[in-house]
PDB file of N, CA and C in Angstrom:
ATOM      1  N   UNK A   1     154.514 137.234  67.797  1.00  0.00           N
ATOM      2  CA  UNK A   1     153.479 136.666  68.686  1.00  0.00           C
ATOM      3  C   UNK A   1     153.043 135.296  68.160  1.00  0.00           C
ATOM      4  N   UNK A   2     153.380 133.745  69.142  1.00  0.00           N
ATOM      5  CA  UNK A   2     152.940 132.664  68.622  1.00  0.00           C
ATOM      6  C   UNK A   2     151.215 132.540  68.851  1.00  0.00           C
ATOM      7  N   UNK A   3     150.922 132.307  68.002  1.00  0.00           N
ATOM      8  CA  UNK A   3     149.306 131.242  68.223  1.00  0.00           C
ATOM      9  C   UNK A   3     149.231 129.905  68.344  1.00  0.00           C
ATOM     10  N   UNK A   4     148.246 129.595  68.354  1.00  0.00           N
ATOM     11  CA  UNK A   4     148.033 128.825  68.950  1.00  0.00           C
ATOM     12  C   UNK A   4     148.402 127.356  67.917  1.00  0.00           C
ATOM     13  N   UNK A   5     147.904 127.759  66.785  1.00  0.00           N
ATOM     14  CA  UNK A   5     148.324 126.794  65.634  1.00  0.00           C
ATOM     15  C   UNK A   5     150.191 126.880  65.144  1.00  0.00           C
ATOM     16  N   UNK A   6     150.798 128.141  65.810  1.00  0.00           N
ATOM     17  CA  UNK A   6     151.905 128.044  65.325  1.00  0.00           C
ATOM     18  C   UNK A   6     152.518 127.299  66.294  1.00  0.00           C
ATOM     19  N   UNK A   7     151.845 127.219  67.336  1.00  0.00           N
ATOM     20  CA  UNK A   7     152.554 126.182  68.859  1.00  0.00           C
ATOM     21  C   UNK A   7     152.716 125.045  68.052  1.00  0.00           C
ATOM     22  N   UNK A   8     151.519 124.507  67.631  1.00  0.00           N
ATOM     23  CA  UNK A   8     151.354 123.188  67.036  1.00  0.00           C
ATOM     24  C   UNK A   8     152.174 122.830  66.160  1.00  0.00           C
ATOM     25  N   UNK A   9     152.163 123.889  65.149  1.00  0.00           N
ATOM     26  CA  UNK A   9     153.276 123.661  63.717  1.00  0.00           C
ATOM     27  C   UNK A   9     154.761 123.147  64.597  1.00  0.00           C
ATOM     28  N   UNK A  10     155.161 124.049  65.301  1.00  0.00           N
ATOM     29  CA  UNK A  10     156.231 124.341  66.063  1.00  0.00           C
ATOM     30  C   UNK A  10     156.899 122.968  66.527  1.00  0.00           C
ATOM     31  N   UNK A  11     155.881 122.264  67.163  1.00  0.00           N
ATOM     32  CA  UNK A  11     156.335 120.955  67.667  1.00  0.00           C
ATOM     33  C   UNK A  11     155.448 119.505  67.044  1.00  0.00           C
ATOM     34  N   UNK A  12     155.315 119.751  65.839  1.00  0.00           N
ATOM     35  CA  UNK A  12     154.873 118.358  65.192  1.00  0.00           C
ATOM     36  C   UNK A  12     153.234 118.251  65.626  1.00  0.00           C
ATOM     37  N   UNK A  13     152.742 118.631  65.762  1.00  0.00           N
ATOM     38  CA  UNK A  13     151.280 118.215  66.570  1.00  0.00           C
ATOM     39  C   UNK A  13     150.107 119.340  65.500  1.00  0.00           C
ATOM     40  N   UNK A  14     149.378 117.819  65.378  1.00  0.00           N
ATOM     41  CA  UNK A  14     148.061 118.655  64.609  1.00  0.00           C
ATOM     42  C   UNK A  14     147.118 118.853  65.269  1.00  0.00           C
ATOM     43  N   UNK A  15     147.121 120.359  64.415  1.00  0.00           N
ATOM     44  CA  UNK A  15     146.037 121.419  65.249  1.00  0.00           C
ATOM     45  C   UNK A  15     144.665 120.953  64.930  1.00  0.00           C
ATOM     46  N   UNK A  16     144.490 120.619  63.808  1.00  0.00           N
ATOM     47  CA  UNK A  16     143.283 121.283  63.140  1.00  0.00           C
ATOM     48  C   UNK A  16     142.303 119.521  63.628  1.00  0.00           C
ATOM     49  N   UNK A  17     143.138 118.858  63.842  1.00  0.00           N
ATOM     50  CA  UNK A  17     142.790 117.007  64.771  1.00  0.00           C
ATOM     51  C   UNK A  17     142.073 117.563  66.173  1.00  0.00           C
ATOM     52  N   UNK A  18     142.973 118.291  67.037  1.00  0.00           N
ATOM     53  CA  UNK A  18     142.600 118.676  68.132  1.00  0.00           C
ATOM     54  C   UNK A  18     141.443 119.776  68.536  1.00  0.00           C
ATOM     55  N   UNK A  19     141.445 120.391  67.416  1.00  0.00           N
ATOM     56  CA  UNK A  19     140.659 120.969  67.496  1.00  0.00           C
ATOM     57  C   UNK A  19     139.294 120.726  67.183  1.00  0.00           C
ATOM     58  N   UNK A  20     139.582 119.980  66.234  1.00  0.00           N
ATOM     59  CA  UNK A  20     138.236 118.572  65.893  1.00  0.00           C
ATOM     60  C   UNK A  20     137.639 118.639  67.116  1.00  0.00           C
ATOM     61  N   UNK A  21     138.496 117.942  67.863  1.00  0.00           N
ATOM     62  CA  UNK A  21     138.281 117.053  69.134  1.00  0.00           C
ATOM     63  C   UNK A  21     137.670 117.456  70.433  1.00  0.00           C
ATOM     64  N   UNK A  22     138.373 119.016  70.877  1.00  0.00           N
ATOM     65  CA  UNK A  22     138.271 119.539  71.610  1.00  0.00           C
ATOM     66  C   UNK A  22     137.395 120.687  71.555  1.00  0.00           C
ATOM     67  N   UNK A  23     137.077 120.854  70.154  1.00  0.00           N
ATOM     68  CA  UNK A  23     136.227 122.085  69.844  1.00  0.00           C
ATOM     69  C   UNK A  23     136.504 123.974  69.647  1.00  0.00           C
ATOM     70  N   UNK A  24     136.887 123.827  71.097  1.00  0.00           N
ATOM     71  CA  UNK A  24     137.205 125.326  71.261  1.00  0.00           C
ATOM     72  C   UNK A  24     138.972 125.764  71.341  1.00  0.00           C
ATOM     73  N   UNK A  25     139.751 126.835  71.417  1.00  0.00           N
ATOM     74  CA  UNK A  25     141.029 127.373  71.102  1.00  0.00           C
ATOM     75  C   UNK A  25     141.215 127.394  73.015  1.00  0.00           C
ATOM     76  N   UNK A  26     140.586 127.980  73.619  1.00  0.00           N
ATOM     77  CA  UNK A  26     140.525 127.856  74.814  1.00  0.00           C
ATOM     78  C   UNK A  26     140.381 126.054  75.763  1.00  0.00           C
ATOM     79  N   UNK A  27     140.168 125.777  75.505  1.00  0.00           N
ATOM     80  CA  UNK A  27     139.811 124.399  76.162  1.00  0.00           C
ATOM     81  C   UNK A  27     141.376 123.853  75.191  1.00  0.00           C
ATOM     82  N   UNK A  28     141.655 123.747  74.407  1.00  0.00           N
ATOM     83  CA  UNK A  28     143.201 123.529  73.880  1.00  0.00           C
ATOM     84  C   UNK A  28     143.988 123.977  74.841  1.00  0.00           C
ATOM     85  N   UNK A  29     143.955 125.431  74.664  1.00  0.00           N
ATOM     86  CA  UNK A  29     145.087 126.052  75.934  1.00  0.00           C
ATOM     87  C   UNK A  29     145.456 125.492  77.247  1.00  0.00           C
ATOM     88  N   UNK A  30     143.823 125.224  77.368  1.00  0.00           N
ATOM     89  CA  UNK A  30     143.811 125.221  79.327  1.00  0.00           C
ATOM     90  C   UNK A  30     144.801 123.656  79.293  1.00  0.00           C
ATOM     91  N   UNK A  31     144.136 122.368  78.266  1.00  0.00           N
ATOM     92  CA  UNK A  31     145.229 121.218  78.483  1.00  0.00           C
ATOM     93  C   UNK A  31     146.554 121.698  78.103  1.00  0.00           C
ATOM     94  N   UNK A  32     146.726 122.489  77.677  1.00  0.00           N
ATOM     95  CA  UNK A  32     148.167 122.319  77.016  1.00  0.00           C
ATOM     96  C   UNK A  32     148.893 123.181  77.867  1.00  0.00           C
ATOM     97  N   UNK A  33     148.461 124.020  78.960  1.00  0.00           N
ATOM     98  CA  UNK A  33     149.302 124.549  80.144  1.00  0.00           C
ATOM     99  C   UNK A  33     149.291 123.348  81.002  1.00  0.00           C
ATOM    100  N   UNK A  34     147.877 122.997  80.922  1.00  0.00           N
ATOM    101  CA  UNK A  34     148.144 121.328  82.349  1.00  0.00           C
ATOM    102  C   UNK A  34     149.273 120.243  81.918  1.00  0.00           C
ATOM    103  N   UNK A  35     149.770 120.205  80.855  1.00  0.00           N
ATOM    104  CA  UNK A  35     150.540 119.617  80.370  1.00  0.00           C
ATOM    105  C   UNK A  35     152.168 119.753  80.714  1.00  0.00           C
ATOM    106  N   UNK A  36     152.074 121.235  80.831  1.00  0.00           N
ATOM    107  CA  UNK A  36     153.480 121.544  81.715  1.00  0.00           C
ATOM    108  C   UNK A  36     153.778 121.191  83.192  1.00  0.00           C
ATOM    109  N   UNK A  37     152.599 120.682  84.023  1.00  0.00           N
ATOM    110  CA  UNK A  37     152.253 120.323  85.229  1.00  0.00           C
ATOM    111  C   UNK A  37     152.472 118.415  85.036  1.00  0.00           C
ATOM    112  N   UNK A  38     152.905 117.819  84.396  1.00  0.00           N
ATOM    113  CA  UNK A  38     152.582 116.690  83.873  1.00  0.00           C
ATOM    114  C   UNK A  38     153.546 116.199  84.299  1.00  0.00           C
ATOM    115  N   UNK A  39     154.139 114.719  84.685  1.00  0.00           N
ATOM    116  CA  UNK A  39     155.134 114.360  85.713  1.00  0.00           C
ATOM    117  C   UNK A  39     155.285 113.186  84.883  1.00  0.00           C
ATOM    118  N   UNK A  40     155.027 112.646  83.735  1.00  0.00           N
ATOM    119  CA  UNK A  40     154.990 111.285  83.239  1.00  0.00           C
ATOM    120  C   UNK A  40     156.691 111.177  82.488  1.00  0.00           C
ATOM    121  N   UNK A  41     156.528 112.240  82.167  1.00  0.00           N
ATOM    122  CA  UNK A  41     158.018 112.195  81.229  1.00  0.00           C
ATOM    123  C   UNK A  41     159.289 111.915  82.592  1.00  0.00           C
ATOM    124  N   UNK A  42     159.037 113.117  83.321  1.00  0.00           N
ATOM    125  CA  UNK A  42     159.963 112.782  84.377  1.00  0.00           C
ATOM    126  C   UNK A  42     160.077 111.853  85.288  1.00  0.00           C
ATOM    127  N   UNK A  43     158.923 111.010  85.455  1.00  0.00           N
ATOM    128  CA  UNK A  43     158.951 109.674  86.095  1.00  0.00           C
ATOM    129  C   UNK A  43     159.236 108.756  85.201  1.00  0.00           C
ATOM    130  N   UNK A  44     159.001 108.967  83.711  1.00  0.00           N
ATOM    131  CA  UNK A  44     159.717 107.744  82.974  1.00  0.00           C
ATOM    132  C   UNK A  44     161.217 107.617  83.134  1.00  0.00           C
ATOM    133  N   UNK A  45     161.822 109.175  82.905  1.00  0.00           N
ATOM    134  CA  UNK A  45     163.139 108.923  83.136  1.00  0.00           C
ATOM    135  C   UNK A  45     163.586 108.478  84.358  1.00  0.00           C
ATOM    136  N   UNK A  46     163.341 109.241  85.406  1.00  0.00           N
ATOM    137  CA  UNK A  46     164.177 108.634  86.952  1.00  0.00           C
ATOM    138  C   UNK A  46     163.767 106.732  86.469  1.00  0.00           C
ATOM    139  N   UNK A  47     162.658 106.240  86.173  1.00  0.00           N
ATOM    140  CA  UNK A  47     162.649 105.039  86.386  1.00  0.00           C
ATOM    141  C   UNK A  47     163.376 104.312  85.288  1.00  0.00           C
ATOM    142  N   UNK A  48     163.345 104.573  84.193  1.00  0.00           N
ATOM    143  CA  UNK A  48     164.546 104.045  83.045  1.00  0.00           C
ATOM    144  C   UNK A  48     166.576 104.255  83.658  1.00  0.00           C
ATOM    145  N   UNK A  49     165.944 105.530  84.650  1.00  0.00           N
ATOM    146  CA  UNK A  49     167.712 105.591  85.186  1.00  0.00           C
ATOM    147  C   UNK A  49     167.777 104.726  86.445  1.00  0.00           C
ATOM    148  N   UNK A  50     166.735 104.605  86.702  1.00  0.00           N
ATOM    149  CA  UNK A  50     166.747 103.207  88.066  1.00  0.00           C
ATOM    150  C   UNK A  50     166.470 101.660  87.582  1.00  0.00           C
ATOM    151  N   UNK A  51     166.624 101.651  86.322  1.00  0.00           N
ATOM    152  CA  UNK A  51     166.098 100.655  85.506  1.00  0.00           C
ATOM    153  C   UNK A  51     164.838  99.525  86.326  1.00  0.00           C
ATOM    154  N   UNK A  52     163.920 100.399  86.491  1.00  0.00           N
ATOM    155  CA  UNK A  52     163.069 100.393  86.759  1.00  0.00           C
ATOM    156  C   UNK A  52     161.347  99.909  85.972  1.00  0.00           C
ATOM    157  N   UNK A  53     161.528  99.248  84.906  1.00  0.00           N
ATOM    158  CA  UNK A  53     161.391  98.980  83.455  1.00  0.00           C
ATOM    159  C   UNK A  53     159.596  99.130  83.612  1.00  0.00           C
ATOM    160  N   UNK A  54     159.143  98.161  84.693  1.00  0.00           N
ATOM    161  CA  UNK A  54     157.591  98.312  84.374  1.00  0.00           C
ATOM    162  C   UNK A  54     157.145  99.684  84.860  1.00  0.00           C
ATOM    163  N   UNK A  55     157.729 100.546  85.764  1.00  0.00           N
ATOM    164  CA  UNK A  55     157.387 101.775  86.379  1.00  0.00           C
ATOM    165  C   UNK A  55     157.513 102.943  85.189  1.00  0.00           C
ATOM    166  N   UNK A  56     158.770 102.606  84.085  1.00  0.00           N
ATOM    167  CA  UNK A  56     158.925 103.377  83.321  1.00  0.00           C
ATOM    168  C   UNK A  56     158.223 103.046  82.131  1.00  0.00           C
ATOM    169  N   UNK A  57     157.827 101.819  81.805  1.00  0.00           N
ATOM    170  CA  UNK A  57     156.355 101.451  80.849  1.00  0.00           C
ATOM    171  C   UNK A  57     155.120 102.110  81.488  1.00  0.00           C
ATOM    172  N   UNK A  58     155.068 102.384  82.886  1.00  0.00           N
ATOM    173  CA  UNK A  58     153.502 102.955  83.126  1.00  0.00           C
ATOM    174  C   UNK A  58     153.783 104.140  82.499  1.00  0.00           C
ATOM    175  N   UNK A  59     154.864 105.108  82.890  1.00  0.00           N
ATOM    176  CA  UNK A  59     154.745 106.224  82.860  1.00  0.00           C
ATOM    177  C   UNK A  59     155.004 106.653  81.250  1.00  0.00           C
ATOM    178  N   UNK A  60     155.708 105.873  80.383  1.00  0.00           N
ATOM    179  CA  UNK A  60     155.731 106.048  78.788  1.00  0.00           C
ATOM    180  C   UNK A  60     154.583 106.085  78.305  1.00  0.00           C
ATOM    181  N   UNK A  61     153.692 105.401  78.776  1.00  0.00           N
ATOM    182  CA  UNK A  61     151.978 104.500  78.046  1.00  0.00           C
ATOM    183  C   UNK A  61     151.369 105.540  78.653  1.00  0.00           C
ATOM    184  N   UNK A  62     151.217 106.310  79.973  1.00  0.00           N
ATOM    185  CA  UNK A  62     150.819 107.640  80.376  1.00  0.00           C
ATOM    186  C   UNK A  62     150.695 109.045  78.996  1.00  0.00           C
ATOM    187  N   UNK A  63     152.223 109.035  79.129  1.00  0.00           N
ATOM    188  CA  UNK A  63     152.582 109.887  78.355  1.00  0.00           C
ATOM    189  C   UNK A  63     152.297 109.938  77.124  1.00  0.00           C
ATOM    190  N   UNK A  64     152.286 108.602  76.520  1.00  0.00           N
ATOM    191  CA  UNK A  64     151.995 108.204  74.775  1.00  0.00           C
ATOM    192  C   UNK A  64     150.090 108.590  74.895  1.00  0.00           C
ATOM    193  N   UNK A  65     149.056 108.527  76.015  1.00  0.00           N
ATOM    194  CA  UNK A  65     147.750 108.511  75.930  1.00  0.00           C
ATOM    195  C   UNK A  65     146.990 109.968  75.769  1.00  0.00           C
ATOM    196  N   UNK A  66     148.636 110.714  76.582  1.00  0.00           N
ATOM    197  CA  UNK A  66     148.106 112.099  76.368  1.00  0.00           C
ATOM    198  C   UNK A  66     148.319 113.149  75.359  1.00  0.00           C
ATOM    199  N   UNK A  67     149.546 112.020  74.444  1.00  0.00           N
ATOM    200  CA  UNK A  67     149.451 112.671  73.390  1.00  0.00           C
ATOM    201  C   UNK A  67     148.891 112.455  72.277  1.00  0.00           C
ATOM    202  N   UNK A  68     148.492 111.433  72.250  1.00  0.00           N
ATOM    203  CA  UNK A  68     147.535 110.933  71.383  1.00  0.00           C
ATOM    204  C   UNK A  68     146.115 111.898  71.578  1.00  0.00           C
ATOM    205  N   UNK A  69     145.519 112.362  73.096  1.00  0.00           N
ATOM    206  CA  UNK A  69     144.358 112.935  73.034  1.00  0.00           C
ATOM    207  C   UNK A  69     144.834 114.403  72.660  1.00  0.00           C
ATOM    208  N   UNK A  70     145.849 114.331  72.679  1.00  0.00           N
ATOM    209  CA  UNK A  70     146.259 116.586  72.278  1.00  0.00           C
ATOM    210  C   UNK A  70     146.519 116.356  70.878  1.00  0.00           C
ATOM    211  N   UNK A  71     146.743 115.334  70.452  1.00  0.00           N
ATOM    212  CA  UNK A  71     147.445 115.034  68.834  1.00  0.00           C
ATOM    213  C   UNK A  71     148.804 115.662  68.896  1.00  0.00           C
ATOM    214  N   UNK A  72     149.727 115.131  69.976  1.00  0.00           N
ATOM    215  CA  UNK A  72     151.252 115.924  69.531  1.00  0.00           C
ATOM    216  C   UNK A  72     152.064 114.459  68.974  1.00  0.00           C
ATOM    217  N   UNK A  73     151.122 115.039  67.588  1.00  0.00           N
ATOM    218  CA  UNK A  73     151.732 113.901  66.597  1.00  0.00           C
ATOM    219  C   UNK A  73     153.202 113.353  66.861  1.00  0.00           C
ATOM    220  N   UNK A  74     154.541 113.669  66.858  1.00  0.00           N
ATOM    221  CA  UNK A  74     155.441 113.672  66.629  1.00  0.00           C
ATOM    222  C   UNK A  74     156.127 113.061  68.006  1.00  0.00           C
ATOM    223  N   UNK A  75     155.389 113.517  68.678  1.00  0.00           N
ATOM    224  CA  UNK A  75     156.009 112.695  70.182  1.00  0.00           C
ATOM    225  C   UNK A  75     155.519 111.680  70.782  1.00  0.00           C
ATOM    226  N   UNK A  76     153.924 111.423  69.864  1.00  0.00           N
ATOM    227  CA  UNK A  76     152.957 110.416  70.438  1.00  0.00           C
ATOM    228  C   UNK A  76     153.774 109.082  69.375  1.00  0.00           C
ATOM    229  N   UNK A  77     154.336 109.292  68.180  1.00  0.00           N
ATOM    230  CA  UNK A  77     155.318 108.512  67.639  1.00  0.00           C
ATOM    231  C   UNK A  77     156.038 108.215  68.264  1.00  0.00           C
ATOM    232  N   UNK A  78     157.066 109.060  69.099  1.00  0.00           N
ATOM    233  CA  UNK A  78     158.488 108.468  69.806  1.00  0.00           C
ATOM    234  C   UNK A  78     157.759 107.924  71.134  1.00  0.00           C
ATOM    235  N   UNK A  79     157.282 108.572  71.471  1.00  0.00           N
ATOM    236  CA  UNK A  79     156.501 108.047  72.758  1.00  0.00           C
ATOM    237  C   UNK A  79     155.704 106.360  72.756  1.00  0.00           C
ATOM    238  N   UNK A  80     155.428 106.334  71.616  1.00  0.00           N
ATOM    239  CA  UNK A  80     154.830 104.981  71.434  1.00  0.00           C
ATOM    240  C   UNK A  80     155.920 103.639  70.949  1.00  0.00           C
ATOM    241  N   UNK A  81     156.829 104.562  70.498  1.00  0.00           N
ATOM    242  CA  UNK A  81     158.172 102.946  70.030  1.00  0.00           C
ATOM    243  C   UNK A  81     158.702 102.965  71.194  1.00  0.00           C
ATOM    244  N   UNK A  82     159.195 103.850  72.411  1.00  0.00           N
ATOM    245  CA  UNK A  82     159.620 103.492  73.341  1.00  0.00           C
ATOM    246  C   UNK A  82     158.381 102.432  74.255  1.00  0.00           C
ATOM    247  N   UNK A  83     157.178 103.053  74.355  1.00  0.00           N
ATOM    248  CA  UNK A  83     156.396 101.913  75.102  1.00  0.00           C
ATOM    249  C   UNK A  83     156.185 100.182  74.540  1.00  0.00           C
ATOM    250  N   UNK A  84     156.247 100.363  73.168  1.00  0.00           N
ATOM    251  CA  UNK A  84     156.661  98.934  72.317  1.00  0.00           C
ATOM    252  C   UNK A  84     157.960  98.294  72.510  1.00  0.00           C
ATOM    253  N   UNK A  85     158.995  99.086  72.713  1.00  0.00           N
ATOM    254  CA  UNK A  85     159.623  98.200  73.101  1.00  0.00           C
ATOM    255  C   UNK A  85     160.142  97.625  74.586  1.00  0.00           C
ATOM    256  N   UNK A  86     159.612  98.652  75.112  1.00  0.00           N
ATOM    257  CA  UNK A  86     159.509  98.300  76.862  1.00  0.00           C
ATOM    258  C   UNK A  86     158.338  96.969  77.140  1.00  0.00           C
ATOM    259  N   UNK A  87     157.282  97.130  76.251  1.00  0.00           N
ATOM    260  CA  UNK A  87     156.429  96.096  76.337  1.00  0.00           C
ATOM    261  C   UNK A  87     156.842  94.640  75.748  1.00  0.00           C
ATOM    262  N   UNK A  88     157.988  95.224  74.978  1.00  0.00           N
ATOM    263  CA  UNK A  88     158.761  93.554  74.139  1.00  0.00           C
ATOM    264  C   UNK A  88     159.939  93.538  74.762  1.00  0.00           C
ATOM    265  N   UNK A  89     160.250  94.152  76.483  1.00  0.00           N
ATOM    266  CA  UNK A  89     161.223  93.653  77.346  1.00  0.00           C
ATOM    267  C   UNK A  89     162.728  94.072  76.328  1.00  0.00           C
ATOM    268  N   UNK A  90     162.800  94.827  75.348  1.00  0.00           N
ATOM    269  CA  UNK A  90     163.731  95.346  74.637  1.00  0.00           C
ATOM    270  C   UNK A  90     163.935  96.278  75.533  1.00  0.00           C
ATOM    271  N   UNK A  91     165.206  96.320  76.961  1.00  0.00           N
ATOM    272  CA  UNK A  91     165.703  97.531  77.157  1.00  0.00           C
ATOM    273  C   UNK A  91     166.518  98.477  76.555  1.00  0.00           C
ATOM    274  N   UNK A  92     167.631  97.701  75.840  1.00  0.00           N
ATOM    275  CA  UNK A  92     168.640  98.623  74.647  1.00  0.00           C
ATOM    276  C   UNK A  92     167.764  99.316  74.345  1.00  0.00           C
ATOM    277  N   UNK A  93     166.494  98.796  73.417  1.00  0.00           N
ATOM    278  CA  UNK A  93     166.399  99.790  72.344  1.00  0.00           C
ATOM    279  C   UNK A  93     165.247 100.554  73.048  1.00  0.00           C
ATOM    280  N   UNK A  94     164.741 100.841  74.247  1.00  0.00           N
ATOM    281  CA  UNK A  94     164.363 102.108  74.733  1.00  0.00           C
ATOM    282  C   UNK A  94     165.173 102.388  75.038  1.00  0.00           C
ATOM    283  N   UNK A  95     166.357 102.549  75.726  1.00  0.00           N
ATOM    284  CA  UNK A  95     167.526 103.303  75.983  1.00  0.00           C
ATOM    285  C   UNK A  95     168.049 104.207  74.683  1.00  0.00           C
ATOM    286  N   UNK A  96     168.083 103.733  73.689  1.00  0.00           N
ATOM    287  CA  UNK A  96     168.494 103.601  72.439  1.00  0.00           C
ATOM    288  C   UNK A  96     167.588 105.067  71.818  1.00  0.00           C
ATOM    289  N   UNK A  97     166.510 105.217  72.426  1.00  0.00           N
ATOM    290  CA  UNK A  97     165.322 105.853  71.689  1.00  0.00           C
ATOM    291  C   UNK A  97     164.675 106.922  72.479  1.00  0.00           C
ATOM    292  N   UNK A  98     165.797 107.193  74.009  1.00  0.00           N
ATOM    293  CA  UNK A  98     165.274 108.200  74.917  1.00  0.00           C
ATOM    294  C   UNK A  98     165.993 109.300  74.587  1.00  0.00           C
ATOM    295  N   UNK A  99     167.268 109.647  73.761  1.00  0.00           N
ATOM    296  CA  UNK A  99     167.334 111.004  73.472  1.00  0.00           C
ATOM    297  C   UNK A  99     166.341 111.747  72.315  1.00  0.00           C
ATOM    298  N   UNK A 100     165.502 110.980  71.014  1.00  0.00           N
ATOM    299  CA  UNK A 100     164.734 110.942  70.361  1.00  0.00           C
ATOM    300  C   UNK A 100     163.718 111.332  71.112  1.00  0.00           C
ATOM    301  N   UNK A 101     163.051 110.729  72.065  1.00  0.00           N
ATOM    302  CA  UNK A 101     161.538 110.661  72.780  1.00  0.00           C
ATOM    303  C   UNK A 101     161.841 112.449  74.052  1.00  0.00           C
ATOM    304  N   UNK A 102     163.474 112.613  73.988  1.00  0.00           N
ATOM    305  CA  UNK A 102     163.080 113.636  74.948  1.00  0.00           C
ATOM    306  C   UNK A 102     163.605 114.734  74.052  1.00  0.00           C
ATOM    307  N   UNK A 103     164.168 115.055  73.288  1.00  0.00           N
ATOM    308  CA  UNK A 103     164.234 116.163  72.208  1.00  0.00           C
ATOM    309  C   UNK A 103     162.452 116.545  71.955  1.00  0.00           C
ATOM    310  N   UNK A 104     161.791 115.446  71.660  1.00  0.00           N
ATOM    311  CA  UNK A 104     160.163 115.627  71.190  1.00  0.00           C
ATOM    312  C   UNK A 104     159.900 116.219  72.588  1.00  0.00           C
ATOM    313  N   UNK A 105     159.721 115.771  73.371  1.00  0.00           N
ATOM    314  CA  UNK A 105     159.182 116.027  74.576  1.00  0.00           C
ATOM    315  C   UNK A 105     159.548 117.602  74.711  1.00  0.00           C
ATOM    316  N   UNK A 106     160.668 117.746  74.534  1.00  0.00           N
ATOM    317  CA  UNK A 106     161.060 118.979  75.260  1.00  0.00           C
ATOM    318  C   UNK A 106     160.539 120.494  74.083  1.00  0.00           C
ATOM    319  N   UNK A 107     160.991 120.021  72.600  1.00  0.00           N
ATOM    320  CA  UNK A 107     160.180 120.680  71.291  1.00  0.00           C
ATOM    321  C   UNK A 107     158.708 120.961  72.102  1.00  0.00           C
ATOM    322  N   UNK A 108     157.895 119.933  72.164  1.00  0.00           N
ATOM    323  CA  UNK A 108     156.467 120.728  73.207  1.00  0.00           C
ATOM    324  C   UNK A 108     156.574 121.633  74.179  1.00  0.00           C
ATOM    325  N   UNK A 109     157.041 120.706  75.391  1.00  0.00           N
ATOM    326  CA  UNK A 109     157.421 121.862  76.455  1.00  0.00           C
ATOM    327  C   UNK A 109     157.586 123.002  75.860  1.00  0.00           C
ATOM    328  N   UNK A 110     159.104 122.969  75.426  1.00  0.00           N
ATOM    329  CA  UNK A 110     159.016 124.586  74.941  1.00  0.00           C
ATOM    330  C   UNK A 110     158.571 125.635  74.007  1.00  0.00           C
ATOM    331  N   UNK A 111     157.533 125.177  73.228  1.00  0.00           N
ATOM    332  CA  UNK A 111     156.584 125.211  72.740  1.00  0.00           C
ATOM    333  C   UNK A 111     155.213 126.102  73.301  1.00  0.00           C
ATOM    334  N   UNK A 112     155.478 124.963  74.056  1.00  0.00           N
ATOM    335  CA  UNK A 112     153.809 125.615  74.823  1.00  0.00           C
ATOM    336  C   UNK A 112     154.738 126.509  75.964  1.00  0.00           C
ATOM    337  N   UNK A 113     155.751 126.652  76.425  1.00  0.00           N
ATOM    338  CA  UNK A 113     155.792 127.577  77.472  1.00  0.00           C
ATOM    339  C   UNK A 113     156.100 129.208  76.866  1.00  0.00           C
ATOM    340  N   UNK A 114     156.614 128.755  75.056  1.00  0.00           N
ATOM    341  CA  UNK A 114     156.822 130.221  74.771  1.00  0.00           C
ATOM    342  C   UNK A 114     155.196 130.746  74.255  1.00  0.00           C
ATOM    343  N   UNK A 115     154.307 129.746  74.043  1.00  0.00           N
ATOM    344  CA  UNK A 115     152.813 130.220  73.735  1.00  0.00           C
ATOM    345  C   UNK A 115     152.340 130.684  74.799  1.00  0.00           C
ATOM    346  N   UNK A 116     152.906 130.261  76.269  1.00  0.00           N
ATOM    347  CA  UNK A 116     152.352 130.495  77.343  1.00  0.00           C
ATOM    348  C   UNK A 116     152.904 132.248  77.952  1.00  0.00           C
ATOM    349  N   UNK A 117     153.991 132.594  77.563  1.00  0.00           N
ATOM    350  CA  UNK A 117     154.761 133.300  77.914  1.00  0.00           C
ATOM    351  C   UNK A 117     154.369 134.775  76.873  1.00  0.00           C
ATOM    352  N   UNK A 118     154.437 134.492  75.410  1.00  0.00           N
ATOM    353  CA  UNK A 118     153.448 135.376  74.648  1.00  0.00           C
ATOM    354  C   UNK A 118     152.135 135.889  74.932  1.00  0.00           C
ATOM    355  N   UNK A 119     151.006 134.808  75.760  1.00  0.00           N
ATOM    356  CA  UNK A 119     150.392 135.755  75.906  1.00  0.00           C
ATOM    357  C   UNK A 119     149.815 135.949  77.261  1.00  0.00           C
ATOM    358  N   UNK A 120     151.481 136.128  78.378  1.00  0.00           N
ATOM    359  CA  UNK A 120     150.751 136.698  79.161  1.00  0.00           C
ATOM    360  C   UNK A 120     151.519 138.371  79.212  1.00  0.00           C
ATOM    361  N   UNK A 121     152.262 138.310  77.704  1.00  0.00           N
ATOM    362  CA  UNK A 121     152.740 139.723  77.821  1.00  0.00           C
ATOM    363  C   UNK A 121     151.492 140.971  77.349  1.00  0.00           C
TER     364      UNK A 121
END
């Protein structure tokens, strides 16, 4: 059975920051299911595959804000060199840095969907 701190361990992201922040174990949860509802990752990509560059800077800088407020340390890193270098018109090297930024991405996702899935057994 995962908890809630082992979600965290699980995918790079500090608990004990967020919890600072947010206070309660519940009010964690409730963002971190809304998070699976979250469309930023997948609009970064369609727009990096439409090279689509400022559409896919909104939606990186989206994505980098919300992990910064959950503390998913580890992706708010990849998440943030891809928006640096989209902001320094470096397309290579976000291209360069989207299998990195979606391995993290997806470590959460599935993360929180097996925390999600534990306890609704």
């Amino acid at each position: 059975m995962m908890d809630l701190k082992d979600c965290y361990i699980k995918f790079g992201g500090d608990f004990d920051e967020v919890l600072g922040r947010l206070r309660r174990e519940q009010t964690v949860l409730k963002f971190l299911y809304k998070f699976l509802d979250d469309k930023s990752f997948q609009l970064f990509e369609e727009s990096m595959g439409n090279q689509d560059y400022e559409e896919a800077l909104r939606a990186v800088h989206t994505l980098k804000g919300i992990c910064q407020n959950f503390s998913f340390t580890r992706l708010y890193e990849s998440s943030s060199r891809v928006t640096n270098a989209l902001k320094e018109s470096d397309w290579n090297k976000a291209i360069d840095m989207m299998p990195q930024l979606s391995r993290d991405y997806y470590e959460v996702r599935n993360a929180i969907e097996e925390l999600k899935h534990s306890k609704e057994e």
